[in-house]
N, C-alpha and C. Protein backbone atom coordinates (compact mmCIF):
# COMPACT_ATOMS: atom_id res chain seq x y z
N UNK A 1 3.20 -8.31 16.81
CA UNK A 1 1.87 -8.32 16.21
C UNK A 1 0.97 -9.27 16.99
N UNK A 2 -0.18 -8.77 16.99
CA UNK A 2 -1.11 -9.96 17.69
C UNK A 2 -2.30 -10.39 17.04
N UNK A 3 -3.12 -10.93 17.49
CA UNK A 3 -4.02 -11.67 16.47
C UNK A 3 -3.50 -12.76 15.32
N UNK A 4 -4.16 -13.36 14.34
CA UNK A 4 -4.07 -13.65 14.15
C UNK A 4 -3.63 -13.39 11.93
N UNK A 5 -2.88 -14.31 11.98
CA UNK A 5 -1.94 -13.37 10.19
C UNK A 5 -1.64 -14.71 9.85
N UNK A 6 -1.68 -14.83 8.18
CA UNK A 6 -1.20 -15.62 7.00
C UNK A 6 0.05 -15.02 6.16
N UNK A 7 0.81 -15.55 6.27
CA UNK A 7 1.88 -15.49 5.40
C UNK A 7 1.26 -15.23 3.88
N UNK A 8 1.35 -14.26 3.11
CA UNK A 8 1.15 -14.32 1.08
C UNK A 8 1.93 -14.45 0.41
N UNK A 9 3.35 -14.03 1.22
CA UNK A 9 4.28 -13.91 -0.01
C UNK A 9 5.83 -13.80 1.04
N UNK A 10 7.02 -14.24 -0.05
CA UNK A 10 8.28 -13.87 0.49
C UNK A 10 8.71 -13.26 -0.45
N UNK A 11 9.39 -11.89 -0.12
CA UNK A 11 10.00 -11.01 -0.76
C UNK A 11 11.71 -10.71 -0.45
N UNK A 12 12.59 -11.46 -1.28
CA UNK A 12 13.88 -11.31 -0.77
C UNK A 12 14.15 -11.98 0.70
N UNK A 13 13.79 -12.84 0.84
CA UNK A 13 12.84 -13.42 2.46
C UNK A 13 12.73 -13.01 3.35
N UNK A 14 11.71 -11.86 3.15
CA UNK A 14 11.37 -11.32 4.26
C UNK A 14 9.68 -11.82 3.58
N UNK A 15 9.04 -12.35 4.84
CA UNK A 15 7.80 -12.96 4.70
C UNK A 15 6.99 -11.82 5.02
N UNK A 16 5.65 -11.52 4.26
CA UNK A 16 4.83 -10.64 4.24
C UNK A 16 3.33 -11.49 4.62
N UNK A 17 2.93 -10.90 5.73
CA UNK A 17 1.76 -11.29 5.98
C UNK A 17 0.61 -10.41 6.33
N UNK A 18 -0.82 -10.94 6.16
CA UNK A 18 -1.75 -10.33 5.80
C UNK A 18 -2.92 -10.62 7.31
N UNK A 19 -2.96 -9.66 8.37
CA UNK A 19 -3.72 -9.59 9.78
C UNK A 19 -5.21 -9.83 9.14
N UNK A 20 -6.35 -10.99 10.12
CA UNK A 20 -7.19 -10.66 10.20
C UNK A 20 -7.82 -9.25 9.60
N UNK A 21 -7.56 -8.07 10.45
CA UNK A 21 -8.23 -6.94 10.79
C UNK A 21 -7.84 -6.29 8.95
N UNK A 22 -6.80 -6.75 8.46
CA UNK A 22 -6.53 -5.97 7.28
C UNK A 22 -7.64 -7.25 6.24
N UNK A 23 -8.09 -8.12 6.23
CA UNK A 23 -8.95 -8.60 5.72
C UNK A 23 -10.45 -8.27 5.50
N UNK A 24 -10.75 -7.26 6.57
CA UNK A 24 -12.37 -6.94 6.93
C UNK A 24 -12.24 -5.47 6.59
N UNK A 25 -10.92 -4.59 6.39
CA UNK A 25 -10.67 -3.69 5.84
C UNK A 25 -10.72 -3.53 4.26
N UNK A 26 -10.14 -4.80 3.81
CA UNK A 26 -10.11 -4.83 2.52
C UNK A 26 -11.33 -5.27 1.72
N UNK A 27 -12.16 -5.83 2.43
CA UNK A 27 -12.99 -6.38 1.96
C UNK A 27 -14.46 -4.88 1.78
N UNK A 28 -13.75 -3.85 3.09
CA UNK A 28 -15.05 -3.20 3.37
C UNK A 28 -14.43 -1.76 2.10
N UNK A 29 -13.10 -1.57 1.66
CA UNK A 29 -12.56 -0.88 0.97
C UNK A 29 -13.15 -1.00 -0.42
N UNK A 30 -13.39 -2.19 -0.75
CA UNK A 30 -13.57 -2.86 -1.92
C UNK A 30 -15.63 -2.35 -2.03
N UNK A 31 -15.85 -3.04 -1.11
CA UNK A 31 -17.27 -2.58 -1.25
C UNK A 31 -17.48 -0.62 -1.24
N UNK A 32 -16.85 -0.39 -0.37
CA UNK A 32 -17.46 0.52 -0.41
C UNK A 32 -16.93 1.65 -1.95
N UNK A 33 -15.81 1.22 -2.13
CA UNK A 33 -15.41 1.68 -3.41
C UNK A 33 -16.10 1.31 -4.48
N UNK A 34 -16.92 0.09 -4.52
CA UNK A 34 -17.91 -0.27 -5.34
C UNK A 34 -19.43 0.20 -5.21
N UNK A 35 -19.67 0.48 -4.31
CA UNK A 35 -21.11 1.48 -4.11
C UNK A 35 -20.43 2.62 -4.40
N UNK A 36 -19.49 3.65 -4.58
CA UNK A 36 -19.55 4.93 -4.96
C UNK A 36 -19.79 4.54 -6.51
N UNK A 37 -19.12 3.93 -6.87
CA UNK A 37 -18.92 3.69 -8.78
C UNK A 37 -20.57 3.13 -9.06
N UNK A 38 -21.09 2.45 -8.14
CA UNK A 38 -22.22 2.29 -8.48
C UNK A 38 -23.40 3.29 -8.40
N UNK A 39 -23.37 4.19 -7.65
CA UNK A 39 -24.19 4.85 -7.41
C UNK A 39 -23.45 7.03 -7.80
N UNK A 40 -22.56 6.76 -8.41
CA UNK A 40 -22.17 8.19 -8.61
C UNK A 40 -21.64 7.75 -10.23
N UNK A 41 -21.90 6.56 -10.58
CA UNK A 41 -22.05 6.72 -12.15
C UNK A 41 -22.77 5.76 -12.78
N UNK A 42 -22.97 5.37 -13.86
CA UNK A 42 -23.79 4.51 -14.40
C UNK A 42 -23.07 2.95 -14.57
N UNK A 43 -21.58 2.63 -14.55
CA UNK A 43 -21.40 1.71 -14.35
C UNK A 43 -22.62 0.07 -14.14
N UNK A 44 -22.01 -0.77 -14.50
CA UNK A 44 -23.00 -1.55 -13.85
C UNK A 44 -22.10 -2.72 -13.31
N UNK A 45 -23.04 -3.68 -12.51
CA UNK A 45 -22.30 -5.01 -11.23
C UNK A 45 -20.63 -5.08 -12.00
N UNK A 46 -21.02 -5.84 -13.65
CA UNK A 46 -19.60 -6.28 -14.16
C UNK A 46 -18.63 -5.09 -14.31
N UNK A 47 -18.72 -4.14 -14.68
CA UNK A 47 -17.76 -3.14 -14.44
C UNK A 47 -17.58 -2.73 -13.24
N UNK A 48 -18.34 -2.17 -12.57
CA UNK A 48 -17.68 -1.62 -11.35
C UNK A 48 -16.85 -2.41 -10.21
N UNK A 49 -17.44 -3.69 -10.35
CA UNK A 49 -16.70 -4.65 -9.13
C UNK A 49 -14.80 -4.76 -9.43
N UNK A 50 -14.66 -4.98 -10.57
CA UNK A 50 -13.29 -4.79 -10.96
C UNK A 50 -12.53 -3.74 -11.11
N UNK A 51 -13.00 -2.47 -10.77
CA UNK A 51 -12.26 -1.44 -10.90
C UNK A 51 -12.82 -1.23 -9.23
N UNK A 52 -13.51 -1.86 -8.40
CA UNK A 52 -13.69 -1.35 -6.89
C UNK A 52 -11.96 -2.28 -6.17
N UNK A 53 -11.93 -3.56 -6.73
CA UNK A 53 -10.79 -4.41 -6.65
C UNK A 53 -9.41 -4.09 -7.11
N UNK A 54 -9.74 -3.53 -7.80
CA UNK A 54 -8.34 -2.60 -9.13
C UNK A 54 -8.01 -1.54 -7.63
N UNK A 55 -8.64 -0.57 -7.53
CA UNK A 55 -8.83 0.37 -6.21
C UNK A 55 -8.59 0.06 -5.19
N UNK A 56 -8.14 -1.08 -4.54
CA UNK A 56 -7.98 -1.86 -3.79
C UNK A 56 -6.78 -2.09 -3.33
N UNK A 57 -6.18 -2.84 -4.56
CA UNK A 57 -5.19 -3.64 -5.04
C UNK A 57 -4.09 -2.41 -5.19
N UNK A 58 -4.41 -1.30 -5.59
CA UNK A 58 -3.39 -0.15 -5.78
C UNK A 58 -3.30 0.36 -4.76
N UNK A 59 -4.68 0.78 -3.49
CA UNK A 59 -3.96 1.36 -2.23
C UNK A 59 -3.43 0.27 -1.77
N UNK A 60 -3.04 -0.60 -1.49
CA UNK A 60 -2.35 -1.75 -0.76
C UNK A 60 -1.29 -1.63 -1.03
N UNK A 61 -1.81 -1.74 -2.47
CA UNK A 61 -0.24 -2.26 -2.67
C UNK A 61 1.15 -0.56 -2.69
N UNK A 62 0.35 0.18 -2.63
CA UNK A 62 1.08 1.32 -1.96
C UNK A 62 1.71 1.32 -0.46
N UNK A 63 0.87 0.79 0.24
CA UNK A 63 1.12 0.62 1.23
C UNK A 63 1.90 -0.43 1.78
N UNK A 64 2.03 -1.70 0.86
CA UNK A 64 3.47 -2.61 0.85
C UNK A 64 4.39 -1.92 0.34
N UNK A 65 4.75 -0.99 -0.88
CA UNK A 65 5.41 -0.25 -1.07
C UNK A 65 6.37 0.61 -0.08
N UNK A 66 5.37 1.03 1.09
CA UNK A 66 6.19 1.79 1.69
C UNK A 66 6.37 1.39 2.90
N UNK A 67 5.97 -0.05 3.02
CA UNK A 67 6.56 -0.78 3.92
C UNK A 67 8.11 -1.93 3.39
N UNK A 68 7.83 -1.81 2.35
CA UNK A 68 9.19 -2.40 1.29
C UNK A 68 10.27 -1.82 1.99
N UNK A 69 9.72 -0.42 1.56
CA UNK A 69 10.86 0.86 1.54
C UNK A 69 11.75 0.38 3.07
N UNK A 70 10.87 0.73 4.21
CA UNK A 70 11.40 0.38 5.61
C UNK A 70 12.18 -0.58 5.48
N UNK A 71 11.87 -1.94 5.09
CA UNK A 71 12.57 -3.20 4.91
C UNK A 71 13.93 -3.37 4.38
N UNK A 72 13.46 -2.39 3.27
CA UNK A 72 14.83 -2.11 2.23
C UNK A 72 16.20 -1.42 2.58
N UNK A 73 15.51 -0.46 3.41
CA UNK A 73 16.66 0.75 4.62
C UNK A 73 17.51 -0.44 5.49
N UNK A 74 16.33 -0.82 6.17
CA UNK A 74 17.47 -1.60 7.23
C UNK A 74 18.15 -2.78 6.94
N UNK A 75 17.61 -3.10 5.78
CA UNK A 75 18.59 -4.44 5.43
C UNK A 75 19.84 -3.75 4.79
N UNK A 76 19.78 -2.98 4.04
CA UNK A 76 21.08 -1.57 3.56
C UNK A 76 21.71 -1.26 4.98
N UNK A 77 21.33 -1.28 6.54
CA UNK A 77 22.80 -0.62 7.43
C UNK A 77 22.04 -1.99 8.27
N UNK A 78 22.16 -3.65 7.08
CA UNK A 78 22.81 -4.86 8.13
C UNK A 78 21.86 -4.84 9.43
N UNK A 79 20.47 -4.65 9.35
CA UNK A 79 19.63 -4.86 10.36
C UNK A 79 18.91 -6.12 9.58
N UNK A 80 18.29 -7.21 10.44
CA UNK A 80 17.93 -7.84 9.85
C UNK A 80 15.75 -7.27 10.08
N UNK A 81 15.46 -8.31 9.03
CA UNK A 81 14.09 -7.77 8.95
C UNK A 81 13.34 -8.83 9.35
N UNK A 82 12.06 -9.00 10.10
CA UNK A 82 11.94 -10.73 10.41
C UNK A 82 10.32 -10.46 9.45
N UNK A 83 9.81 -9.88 8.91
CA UNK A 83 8.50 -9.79 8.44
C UNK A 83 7.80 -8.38 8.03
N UNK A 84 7.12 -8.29 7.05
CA UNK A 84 6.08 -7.13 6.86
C UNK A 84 4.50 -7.88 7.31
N UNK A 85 4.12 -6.60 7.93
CA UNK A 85 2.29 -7.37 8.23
C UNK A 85 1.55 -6.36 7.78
N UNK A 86 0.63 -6.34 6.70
CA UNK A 86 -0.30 -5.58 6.48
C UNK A 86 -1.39 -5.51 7.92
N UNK A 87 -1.87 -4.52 7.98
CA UNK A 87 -3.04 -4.35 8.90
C UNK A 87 -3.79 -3.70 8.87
N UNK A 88 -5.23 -3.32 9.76
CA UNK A 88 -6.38 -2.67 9.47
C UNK A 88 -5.49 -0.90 9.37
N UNK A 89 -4.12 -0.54 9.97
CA UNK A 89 -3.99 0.74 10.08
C UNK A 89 -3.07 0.90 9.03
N UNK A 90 -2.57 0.01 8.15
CA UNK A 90 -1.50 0.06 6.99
C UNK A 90 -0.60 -0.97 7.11
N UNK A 91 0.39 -1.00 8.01
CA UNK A 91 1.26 -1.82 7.91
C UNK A 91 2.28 -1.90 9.25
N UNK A 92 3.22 -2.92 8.94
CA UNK A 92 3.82 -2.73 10.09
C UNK A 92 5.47 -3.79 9.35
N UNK A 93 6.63 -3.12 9.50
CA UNK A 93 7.89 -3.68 9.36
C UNK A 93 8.52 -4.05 10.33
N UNK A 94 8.76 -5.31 10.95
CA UNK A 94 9.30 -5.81 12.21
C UNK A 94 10.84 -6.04 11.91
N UNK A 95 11.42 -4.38 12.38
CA UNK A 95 12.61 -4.51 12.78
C UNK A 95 13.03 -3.69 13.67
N UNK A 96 14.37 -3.78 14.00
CA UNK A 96 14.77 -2.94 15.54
C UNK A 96 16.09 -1.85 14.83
N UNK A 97 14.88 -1.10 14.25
CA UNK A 97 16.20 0.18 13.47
C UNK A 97 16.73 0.91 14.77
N UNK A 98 16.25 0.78 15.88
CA UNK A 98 17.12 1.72 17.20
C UNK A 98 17.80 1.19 17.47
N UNK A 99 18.85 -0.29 16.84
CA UNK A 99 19.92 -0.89 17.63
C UNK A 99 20.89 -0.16 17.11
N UNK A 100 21.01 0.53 15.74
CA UNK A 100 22.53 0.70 14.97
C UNK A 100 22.14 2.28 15.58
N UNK A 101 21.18 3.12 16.42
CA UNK A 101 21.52 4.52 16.53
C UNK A 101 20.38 5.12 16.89
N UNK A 102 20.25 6.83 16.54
CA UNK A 102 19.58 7.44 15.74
C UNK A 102 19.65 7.84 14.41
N UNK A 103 20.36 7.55 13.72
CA UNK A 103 20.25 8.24 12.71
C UNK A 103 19.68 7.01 12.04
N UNK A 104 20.36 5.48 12.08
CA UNK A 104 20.34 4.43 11.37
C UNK A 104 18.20 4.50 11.55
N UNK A 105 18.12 4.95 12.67
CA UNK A 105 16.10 4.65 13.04
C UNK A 105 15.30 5.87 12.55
N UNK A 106 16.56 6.96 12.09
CA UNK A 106 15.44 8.46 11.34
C UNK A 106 15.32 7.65 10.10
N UNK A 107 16.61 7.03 9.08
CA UNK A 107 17.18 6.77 7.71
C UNK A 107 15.99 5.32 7.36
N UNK A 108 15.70 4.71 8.54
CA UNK A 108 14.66 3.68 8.19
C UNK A 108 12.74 4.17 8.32
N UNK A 109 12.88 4.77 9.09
CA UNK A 109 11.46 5.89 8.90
C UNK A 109 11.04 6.94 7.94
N UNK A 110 12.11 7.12 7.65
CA UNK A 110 12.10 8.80 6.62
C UNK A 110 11.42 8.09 4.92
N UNK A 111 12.31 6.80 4.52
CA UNK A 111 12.43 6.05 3.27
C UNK A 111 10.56 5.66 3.31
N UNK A 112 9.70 5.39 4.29
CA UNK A 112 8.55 4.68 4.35
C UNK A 112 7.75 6.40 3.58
N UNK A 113 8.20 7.05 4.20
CA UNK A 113 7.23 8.44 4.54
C UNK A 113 7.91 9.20 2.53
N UNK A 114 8.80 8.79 2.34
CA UNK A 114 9.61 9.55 1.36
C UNK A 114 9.19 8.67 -0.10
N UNK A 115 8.67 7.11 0.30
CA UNK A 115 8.17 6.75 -0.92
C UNK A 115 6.94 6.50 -1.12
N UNK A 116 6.13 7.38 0.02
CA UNK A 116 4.59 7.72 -0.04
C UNK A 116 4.09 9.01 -0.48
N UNK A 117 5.34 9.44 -0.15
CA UNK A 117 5.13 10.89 -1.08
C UNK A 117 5.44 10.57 -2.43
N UNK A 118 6.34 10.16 -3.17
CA UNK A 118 6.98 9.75 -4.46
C UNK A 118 5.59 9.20 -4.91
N UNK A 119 5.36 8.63 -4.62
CA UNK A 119 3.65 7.55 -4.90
C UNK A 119 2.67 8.57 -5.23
N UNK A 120 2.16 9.23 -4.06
CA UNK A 120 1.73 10.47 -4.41
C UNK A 120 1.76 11.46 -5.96
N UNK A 121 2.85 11.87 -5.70
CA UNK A 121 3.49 12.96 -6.97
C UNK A 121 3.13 11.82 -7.87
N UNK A 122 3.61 10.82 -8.21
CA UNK A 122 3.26 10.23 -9.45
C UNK A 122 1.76 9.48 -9.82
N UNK A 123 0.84 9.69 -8.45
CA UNK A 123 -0.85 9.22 -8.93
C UNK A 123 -1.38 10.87 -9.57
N UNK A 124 -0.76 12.02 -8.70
CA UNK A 124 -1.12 13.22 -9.17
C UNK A 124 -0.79 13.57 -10.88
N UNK A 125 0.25 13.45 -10.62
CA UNK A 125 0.60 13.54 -12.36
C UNK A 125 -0.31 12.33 -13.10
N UNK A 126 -0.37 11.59 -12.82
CA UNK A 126 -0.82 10.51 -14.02
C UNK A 126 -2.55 10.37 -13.62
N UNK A 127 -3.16 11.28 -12.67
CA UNK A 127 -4.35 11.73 -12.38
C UNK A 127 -4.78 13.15 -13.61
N UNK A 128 -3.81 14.01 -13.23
CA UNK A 128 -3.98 15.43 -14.31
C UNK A 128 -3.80 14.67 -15.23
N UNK A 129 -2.95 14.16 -16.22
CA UNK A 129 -2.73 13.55 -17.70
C UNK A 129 -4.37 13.08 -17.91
N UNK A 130 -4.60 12.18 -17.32
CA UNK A 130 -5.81 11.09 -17.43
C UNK A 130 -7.37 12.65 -17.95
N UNK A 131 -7.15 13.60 -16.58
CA UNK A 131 -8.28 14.31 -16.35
C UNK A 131 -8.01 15.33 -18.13
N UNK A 132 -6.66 15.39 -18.33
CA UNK A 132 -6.40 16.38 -19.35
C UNK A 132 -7.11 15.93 -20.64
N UNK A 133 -6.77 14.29 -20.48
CA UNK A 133 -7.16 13.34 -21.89
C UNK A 133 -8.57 13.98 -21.97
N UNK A 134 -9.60 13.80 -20.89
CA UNK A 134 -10.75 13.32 -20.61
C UNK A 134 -11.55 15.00 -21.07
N UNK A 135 -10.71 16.18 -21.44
CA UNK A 135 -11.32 17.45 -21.81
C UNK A 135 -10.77 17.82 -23.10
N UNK A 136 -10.52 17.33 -23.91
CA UNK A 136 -9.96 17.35 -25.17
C UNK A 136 -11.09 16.70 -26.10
N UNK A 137 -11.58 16.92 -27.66
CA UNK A 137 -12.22 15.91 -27.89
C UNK A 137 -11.90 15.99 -29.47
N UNK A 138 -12.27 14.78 -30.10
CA UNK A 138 -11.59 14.99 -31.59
C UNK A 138 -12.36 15.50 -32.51
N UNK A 139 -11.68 16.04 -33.59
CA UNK A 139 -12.60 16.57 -34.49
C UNK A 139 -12.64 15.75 -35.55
């Protein structure tokens, strides 16, 4: 990794850190997720800023998710892990899954891609539920 990164957190100790470039991302994610809510509904400053941050906070943290996942594979076939780094392009898991093979470096790639889909399927479902609530009305 280059540039410059802060440590946020240790997870099972593997230290997770947060790049410059994913800072000016998050910050521009946040805004700009807060001008749609502002301007494609009536919302106002106090509501929308916390659900532009809420919006935020959930793609990320999807995206540690499925950098977990990577982490999680290779520490399972005894690779060690030296760090996760969020960044302006998602993420990045610093380990060397091509020492134990190919298969040990498909089995640590596949898990990143396999619990972004899982993530997926379950914002979709709990997207339809939400949209289903939202066309129903009481009598």
């Amino acid at each position: 990794m280059s540039g410059k990164r802060w440590k946020i957190a240790s997870v099972r100790g593997i230290p997770v850190y947060v790049s410059t470039s994913w800072v000016f991302i998050a910050a521009l994610l946040v805004y700009t997720q807060y001008l749609s809510l502002t301007t494609g509904t009536n919302l106002s400053f106090g509501d929308a800023l916390p659900v532009a941050v809420l919006m935020a906070v959930l793609f990320f943290g999807a995206v540690l998710a499925h950098e977990a996942a990577h982490a999680a594979m290779a520490r399972s076939l005894d690779l060690p892990v030296s760090g996760i780094t969020l960044v302006f392009w998602g993420g990045a898991t610093e380990t060397r899954s091509n020492a134990r093979g190919p298969l040990a470096e498909f089995l640590v790639a596949f898990v990143g891609s396999a619990t972004t889909f899982a993530l997926a399927v379950v914002d979709w479902v709990a997207a339809d539920a939400i949209d289903g609530d939202e066309g129903q009305t009481a009598d």
